[in-house]
Protein backbone atom coordinates (compact mmCIF):
# COMPACT_ATOMS: atom_id res chain seq x y z
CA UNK A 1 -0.72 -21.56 39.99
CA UNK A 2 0.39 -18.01 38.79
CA UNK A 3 3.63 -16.84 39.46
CA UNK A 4 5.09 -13.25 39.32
CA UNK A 5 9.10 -12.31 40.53
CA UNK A 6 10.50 -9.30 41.04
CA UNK A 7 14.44 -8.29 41.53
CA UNK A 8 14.84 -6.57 44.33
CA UNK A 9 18.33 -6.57 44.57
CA UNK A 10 21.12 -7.91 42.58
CA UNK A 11 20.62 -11.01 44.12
CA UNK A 12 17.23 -10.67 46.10
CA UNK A 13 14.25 -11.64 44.73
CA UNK A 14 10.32 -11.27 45.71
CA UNK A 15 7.92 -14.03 44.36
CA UNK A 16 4.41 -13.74 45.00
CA UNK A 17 2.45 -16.79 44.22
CA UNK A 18 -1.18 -17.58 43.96
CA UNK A 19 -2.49 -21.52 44.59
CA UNK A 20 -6.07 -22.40 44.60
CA UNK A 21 -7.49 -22.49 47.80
CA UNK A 22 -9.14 -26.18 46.62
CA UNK A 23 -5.53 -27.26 47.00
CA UNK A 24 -5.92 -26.69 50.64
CA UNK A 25 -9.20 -27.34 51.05
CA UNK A 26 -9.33 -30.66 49.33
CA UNK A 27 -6.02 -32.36 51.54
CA UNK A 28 -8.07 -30.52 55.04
CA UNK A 29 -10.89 -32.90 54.08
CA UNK A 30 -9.38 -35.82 53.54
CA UNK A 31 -7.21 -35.32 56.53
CA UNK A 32 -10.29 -34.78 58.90
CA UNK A 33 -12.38 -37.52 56.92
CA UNK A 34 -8.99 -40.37 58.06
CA UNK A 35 -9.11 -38.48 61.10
CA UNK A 36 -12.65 -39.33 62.03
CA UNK A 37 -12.41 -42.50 61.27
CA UNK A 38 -9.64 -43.09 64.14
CA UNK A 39 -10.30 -40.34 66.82
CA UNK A 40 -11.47 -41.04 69.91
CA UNK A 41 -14.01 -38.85 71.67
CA UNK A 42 -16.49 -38.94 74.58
CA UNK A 43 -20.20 -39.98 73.79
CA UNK A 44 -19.13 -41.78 70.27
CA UNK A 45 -18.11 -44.91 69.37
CA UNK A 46 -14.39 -45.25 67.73
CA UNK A 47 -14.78 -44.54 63.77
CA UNK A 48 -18.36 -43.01 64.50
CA UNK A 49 -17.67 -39.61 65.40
CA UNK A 50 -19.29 -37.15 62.87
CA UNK A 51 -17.47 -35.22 60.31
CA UNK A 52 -18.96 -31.69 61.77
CA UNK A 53 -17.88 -32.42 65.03
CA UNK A 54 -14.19 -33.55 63.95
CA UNK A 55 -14.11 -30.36 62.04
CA UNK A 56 -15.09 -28.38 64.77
CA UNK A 57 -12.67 -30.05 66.85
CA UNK A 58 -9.68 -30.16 64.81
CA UNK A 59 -10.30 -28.52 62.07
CA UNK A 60 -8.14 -25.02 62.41
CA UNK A 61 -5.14 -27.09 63.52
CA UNK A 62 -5.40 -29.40 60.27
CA UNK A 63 -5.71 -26.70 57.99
CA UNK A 64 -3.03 -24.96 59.55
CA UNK A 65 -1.08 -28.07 59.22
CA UNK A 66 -2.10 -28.14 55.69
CA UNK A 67 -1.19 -24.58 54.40
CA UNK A 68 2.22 -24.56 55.65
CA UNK A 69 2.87 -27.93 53.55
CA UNK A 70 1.13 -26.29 50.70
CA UNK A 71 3.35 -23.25 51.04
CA UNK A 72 6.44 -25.09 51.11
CA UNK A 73 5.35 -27.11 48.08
CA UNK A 74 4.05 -24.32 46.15
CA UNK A 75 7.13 -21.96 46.96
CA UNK A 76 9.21 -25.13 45.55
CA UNK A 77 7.27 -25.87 42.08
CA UNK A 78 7.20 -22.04 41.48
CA UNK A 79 11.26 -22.12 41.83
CA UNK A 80 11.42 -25.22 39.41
CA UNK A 81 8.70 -23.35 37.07
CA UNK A 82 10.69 -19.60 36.93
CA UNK A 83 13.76 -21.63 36.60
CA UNK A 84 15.72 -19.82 39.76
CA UNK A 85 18.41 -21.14 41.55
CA UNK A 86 18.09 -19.89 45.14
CA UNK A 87 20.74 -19.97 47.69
CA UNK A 88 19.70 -19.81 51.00
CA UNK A 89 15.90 -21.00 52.66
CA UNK A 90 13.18 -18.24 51.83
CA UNK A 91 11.32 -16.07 54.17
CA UNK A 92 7.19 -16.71 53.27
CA UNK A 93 4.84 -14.68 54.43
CA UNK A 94 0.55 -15.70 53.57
CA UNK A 95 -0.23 -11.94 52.07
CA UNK A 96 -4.03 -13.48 50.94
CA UNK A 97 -5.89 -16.52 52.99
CA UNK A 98 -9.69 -16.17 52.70
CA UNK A 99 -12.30 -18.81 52.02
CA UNK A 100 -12.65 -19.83 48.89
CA UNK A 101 -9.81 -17.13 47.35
CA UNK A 102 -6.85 -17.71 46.17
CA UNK A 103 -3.99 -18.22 48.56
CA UNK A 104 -1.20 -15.63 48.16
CA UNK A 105 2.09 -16.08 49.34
CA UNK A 106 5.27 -13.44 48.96
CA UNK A 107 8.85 -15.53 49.21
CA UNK A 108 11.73 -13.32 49.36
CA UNK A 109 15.35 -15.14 49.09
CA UNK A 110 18.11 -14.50 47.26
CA UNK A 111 19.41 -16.29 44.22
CA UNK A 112 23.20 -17.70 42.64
CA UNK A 113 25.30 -15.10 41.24
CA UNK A 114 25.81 -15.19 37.88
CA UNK A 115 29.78 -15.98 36.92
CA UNK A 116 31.73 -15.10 33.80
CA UNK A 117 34.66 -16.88 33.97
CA UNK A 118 37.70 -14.33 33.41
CA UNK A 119 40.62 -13.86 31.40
CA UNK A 120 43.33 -16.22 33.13
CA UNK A 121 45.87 -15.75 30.58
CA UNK A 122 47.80 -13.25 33.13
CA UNK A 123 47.60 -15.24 36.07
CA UNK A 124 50.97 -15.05 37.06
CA UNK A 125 52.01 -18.76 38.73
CA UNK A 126 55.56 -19.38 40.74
CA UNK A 127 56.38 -23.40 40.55
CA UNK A 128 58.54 -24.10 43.02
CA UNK A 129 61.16 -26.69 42.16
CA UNK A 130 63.35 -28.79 44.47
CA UNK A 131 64.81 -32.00 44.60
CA UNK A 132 66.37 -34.10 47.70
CA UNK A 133 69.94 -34.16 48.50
CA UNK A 134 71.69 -36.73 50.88
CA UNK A 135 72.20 -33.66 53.24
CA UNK A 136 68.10 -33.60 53.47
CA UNK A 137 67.82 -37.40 54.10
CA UNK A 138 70.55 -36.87 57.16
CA UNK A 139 68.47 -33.88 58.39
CA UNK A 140 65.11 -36.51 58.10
CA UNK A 141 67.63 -39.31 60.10
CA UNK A 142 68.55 -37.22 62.64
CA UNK A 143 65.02 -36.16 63.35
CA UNK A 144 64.20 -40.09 63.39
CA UNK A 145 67.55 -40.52 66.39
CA UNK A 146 65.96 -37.46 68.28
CA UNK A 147 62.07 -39.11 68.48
CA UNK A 148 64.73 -42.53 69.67
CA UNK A 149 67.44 -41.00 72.24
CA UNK A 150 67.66 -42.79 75.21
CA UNK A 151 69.00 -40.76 78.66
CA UNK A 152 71.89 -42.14 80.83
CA UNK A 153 72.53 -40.76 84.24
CA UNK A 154 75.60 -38.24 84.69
CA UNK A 155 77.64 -37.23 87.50
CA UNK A 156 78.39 -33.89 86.35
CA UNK A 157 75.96 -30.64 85.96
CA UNK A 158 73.18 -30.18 84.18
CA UNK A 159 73.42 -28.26 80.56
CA UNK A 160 70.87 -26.84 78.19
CA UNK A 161 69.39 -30.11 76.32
CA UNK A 162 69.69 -32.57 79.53
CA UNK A 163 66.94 -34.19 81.54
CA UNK A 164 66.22 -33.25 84.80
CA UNK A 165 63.98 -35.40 87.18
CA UNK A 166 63.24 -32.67 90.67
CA UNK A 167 60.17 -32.41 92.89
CA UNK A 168 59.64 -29.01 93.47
CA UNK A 169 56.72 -27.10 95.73
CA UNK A 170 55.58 -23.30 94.62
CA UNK A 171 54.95 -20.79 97.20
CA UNK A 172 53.86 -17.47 97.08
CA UNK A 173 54.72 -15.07 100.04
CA UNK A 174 55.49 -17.95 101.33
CA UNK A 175 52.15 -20.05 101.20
CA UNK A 176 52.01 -23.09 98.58
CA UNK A 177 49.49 -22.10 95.82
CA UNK A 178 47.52 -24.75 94.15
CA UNK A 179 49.45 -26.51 91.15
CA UNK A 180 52.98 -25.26 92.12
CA UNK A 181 53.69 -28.61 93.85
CA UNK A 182 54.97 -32.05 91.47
CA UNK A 183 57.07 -34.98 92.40
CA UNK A 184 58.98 -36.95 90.22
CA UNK A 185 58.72 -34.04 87.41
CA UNK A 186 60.88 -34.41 84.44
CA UNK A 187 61.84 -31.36 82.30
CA UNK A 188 64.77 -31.41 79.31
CA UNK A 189 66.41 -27.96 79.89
CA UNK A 190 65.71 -25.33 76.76
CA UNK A 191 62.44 -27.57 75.94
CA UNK A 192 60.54 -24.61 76.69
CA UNK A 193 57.97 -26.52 78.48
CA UNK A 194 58.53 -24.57 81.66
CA UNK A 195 58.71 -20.81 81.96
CA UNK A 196 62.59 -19.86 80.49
CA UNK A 197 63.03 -18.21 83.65
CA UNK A 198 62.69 -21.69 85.27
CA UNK A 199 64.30 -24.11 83.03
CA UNK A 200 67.45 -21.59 82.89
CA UNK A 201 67.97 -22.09 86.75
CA UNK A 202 68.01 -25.40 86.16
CA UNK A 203 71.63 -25.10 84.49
CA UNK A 204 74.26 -26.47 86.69
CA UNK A 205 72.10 -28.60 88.97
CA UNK A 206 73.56 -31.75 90.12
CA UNK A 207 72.24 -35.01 91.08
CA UNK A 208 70.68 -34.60 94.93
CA UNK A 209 71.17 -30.89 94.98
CA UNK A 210 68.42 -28.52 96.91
CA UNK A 211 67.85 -24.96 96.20
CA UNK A 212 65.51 -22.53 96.11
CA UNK A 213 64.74 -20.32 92.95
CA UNK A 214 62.52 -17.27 92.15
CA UNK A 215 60.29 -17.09 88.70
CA UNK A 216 58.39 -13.94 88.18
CA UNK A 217 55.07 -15.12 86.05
CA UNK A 218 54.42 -13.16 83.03
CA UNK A 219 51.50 -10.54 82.93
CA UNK A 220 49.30 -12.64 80.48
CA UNK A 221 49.87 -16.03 81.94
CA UNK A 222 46.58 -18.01 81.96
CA UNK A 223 46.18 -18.28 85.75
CA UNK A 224 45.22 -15.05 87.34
CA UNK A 225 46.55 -15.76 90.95
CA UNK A 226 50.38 -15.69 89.38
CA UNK A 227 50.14 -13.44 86.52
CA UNK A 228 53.08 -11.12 87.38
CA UNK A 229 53.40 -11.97 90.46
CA UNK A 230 57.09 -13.86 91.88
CA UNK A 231 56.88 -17.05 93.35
CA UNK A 232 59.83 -19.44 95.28
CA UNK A 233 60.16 -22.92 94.58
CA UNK A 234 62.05 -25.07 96.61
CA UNK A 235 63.42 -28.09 94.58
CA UNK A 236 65.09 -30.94 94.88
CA UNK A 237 67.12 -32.39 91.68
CA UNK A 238 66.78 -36.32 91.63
CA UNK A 239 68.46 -37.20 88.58
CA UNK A 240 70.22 -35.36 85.77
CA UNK A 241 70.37 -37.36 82.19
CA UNK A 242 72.10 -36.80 78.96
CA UNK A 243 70.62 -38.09 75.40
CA UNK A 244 72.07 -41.02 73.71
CA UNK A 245 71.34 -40.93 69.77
CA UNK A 246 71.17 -44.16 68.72
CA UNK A 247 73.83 -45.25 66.03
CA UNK A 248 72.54 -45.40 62.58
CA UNK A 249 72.89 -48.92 61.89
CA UNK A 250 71.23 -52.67 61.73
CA UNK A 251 69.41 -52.12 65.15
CA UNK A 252 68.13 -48.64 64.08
CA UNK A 253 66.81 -49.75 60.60
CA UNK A 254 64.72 -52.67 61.96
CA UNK A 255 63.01 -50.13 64.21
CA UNK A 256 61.53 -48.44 60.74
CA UNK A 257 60.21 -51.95 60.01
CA UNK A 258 63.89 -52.97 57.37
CA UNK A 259 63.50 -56.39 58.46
CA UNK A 260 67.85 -56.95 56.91
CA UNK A 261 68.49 -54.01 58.83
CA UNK A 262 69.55 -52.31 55.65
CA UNK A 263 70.79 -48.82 55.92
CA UNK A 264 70.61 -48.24 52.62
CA UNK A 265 66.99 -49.48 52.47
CA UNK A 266 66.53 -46.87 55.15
CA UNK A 267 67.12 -43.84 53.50
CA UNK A 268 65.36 -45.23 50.19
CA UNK A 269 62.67 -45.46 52.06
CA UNK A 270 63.11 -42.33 54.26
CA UNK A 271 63.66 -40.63 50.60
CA UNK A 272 60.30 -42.01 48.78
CA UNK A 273 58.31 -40.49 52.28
CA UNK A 274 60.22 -37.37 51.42
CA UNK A 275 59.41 -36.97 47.84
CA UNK A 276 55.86 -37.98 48.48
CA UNK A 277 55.85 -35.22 51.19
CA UNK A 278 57.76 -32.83 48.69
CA UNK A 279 55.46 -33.40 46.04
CA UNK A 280 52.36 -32.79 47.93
CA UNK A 281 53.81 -29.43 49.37
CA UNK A 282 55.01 -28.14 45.91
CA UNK A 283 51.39 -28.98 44.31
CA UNK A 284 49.75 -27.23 47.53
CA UNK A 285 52.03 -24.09 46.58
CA UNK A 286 50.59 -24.23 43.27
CA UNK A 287 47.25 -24.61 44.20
CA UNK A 288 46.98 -21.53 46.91
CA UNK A 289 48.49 -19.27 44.11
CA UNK A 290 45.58 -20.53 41.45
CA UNK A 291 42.75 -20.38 44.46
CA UNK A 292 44.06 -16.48 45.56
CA UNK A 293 44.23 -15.87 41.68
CA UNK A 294 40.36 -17.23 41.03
CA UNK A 295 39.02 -14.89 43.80
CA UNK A 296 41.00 -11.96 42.78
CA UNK A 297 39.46 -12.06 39.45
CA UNK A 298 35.95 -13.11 40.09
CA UNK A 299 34.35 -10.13 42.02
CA UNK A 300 30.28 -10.70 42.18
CA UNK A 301 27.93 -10.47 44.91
CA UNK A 302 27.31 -13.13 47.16
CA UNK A 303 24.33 -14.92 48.98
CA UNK A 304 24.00 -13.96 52.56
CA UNK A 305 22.62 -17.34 53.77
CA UNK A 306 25.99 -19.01 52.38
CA UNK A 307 28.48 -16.40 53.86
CA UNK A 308 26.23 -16.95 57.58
CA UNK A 309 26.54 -20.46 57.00
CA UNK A 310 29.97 -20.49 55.93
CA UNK A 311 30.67 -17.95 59.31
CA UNK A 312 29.29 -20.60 61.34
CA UNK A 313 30.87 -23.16 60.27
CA UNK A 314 34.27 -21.77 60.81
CA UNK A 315 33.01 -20.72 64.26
CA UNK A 316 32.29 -24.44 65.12
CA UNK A 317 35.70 -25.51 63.94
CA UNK A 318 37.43 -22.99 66.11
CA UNK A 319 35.56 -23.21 69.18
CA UNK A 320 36.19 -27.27 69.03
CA UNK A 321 39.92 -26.37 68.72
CA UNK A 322 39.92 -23.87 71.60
CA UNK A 323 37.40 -25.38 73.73
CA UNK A 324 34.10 -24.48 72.74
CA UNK A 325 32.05 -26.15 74.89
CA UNK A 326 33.75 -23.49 77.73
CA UNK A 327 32.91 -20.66 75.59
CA UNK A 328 30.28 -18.46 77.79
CA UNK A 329 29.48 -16.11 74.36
CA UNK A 330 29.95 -17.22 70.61
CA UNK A 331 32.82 -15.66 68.99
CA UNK A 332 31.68 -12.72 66.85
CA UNK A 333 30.75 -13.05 62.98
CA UNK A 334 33.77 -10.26 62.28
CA UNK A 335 36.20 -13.23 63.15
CA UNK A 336 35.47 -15.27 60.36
CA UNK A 337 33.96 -13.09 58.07
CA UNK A 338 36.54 -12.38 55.69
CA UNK A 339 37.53 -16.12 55.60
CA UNK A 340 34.23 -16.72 55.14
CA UNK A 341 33.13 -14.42 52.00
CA UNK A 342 36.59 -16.25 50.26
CA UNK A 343 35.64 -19.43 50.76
CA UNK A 344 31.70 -18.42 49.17
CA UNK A 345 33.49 -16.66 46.52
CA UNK A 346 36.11 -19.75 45.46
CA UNK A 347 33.36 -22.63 45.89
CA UNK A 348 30.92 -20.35 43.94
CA UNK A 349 33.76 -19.75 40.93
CA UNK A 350 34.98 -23.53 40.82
CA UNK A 351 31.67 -25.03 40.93
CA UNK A 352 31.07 -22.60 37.73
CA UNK A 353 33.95 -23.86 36.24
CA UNK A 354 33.41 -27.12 36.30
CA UNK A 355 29.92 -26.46 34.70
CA UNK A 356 30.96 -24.30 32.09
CA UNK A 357 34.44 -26.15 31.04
CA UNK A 358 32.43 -29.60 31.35
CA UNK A 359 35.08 -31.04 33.58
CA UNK A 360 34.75 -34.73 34.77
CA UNK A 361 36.41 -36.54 37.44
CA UNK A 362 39.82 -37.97 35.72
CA UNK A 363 39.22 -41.79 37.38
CA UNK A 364 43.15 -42.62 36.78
CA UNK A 365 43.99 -39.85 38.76
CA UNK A 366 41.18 -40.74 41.25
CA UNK A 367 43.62 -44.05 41.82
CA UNK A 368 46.55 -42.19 41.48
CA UNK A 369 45.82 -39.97 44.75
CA UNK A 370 44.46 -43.25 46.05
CA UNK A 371 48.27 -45.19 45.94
CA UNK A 372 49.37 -41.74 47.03
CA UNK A 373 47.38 -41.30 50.58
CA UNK A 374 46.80 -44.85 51.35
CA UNK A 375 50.83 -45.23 50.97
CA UNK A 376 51.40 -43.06 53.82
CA UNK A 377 49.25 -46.38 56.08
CA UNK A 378 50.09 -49.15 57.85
CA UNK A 379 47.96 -50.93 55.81
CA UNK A 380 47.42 -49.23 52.14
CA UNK A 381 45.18 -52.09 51.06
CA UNK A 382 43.01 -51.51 53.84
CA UNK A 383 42.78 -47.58 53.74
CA UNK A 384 41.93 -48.47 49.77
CA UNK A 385 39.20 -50.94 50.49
CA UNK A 386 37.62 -48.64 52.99
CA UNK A 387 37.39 -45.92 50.34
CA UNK A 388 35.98 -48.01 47.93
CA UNK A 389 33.12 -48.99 50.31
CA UNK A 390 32.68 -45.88 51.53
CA UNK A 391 30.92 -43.59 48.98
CA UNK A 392 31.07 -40.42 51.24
CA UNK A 393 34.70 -40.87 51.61
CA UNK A 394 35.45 -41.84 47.83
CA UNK A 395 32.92 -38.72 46.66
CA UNK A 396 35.33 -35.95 49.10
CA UNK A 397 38.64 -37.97 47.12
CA UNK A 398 37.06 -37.11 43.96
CA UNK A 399 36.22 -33.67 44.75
CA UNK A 400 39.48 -33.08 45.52
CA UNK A 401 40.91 -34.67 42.35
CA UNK A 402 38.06 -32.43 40.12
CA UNK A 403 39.79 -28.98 41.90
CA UNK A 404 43.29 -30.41 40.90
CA UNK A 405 42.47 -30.79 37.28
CA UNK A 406 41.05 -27.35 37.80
CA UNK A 407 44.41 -26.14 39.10
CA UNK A 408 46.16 -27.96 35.99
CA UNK A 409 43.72 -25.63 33.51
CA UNK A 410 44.48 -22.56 35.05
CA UNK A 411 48.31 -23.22 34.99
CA UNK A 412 47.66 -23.92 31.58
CA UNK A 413 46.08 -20.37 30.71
CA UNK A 414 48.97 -18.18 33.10
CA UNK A 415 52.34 -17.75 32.77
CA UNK A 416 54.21 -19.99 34.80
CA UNK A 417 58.04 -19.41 35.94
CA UNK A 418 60.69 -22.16 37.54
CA UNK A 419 61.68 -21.32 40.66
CA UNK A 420 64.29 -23.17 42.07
CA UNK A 421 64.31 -23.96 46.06
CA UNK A 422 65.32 -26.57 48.49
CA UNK A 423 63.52 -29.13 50.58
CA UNK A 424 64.11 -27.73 53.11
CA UNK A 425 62.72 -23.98 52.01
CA UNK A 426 59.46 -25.90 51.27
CA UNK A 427 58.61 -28.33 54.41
CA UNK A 428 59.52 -25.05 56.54
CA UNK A 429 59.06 -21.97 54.86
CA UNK A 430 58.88 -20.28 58.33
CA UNK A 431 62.61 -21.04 59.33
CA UNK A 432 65.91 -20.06 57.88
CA UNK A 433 67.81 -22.65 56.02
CA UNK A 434 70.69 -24.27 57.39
CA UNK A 435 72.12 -24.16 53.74
């Protein structure tokens, strides 16, 4: 088999390849001569049909059959032989297919960057640092009484946070549109789970109360018969209900599974789910700075076949979030491309580093994350026995620990500088602290 490549590109790559036709020739005959033996045709008996007239018969479609294996096989071995690495499936095209020549074959793909890992030393890292205060737990607590509250009926009217309970019918210029119409309907004022417009009116309602109120739909609201349009609804107020928080005490505790009812043994325990929540967002903080800092420094081309797959792959994931399935067109490629092209350009860099630094998967810290996730269970011994049996689950845990201890190298190399923060500033970045 002689092999020739060319570089086309930085990445691209033509190989043309010549096989001996015997290669071909030899499988077609062996194929027809087992074929003969068990077709079945008119005039001969099973297993006597000649070889000429199976060859006539099926011949074309065998060797047909046969040269697209021996493409595929050929295109492989020449890879292995020119020691390429390519990324993507090739295009082949048969340049040369004549009896008794040579078969010639042009495979065009692209190939793996190469990577030179770069100077990390100024990779500037900000390590968050915060610890948990009683004021946190009592923030965590309260949370824990909200998910609890009971409601008690009240005489008197209805204010933002209450429960209302209210049938209500929708009309539109006076004739009920479809959906506008519930009985038995129970909305907590300032929820936002109705239009604001709507809850608002529901201020000062009292128990058995009718009335009539006007909401004016917004222009971008999802059903097109009401966007911007006003509509009445008559309603009639059932019930009005005001949250109980539960005391923290005995009763509370044994909810959480603190069989003595220990408060104290509540917030230990609502503090250890903290810190183990804490820890995991400061190491997360870490890791997006050393991830953003890898593909900053590490600009090479990449493969088209990966970015495409990578594009679709993000596609799928979005479309099952939003309802794919409803989708009449595929979201465009622009969507996810940039996404996409990081993603290529990060997997591309760590796999390199983990070649070239000869990193192996730290097994103590394999357990380590183990404890850590299976913790967070019901069960822990069963989430850690299902892992173990599970070698596609175990390998993604492992993966995950290799990119950590590639995290820990790079942090090593850059400067790193204390930043002090609160719990709070780290479980909710996106909202002003209450300190």
């Amino acid at each position: 088999m002689q092999v020739s490549v060319e570089a086309t590109g930085n990445l691209d790559r033509k190989m043309t390849v010549q096989v001996p036709s015997e290669r071909v020739d030899t499988e077609v005959d062996n194929r027809l001569r087992n074929l003969a033996k068990r077709v079945r045709l008119d005039g001969f008996r099973p297993g006597k049909v000649p070889l000429k007239v199976v060859r006539q018969r099926y011949g074309a479609g065998v060797y047909q059959e046969v040269l697209s294996e021996v493409l595929q096989e050929s295109y492989r071995e020449a890879v292995q032989q020119e020691g390429l690495e390519p990324a993507g499936s090739p295009s082949i095209e048969p340049k040369s297919v004549e009896n008794g020549q040579p078969i010639e074959f042009e495979a065009s793909f692209q190939v793996f960057p190469e990577i030179e890992v770069a100077d990390l030393s100024g990779v500037e890292i900000e390590r968050p640092v915060a610890e948990i205060g009683d004021e946190d737990i009592d923030r965590v607590i309260d949370t824990l009484r909200e998910q609890h509250k009971e409601w008690q009926a009240v005489e008197r009217a209805a204010a933002s946070g209450d429960r209302i309970t209210l049938d209500f019918l929708g009309k539109l210029d006076g004739e009920a549109f479809e959906g506008g119409q519930a009985e038995d309907f129970q909305v907590e004022i300032g929820s936002g789970r109705l239009l604001a417009e709507f809850e608002n009116q529901l201020e000062g309602v009292k128990t058995g109360e009718e009335k009539t109120i006007e909401v004016t739909f917004p222009e971008d609201y999802p059903a097109e018969v009401l966007k911007g349009r006003t509509a009445t609804f008559d309603i009639t107020v059932k019930a009005v209900e005001e949250a109980r928080l539960p005391a923290v005490d005995a009763a509370f505790a044994e909810k959480f599974g603190i069989e003595d009812g220990s408060v104290e043994k509540l917030r230990e325990d609502v503090r250890s789910n903290m810190e183990r929540e804490l820890n995991q967002a400061l190491k997360s903080k870490i890791k997006q700075q050393v991830m953003d800092a890898l593909v900053e420094r590490h600009g090479f081309d990449l493969p088209d076949a990966l970015v495409k797959s990578e594009i679709n792959r993000l596609r799928e994931d979005a479309e099952k979030r939003f309802g794919g399935a409803e989708q009449t067109q595929p979201l465009p490629d622009s969507l996810f491309e940039e996404e996409a092209k990081r993603r290529v350009r990060l997997g591309l860099v760590l796999r390199h580093l983990i070649d070239d630094k000869g990193f192996e998967v730290d097994r103590e810290r394999v357990e380590q994350e183990l404890d850590n996730m299976a913790a967070t269970y019901e069960d822990p011994e069963e989430v850690k026995q299902y892992y173990r049996t599970q070698p596609q689950a175990m390998q993604n845990l492992e993966s995950i620990v290799l990119e950590d201890q590639v995290v820990d190298w790079v942090v090593e190399q850059g400067n790193v500088t204390d930043k002090p923060t609160t719990f709070q500033d780290v479980m909710n970045p996106n909202k002003e602290s209450s300190e």
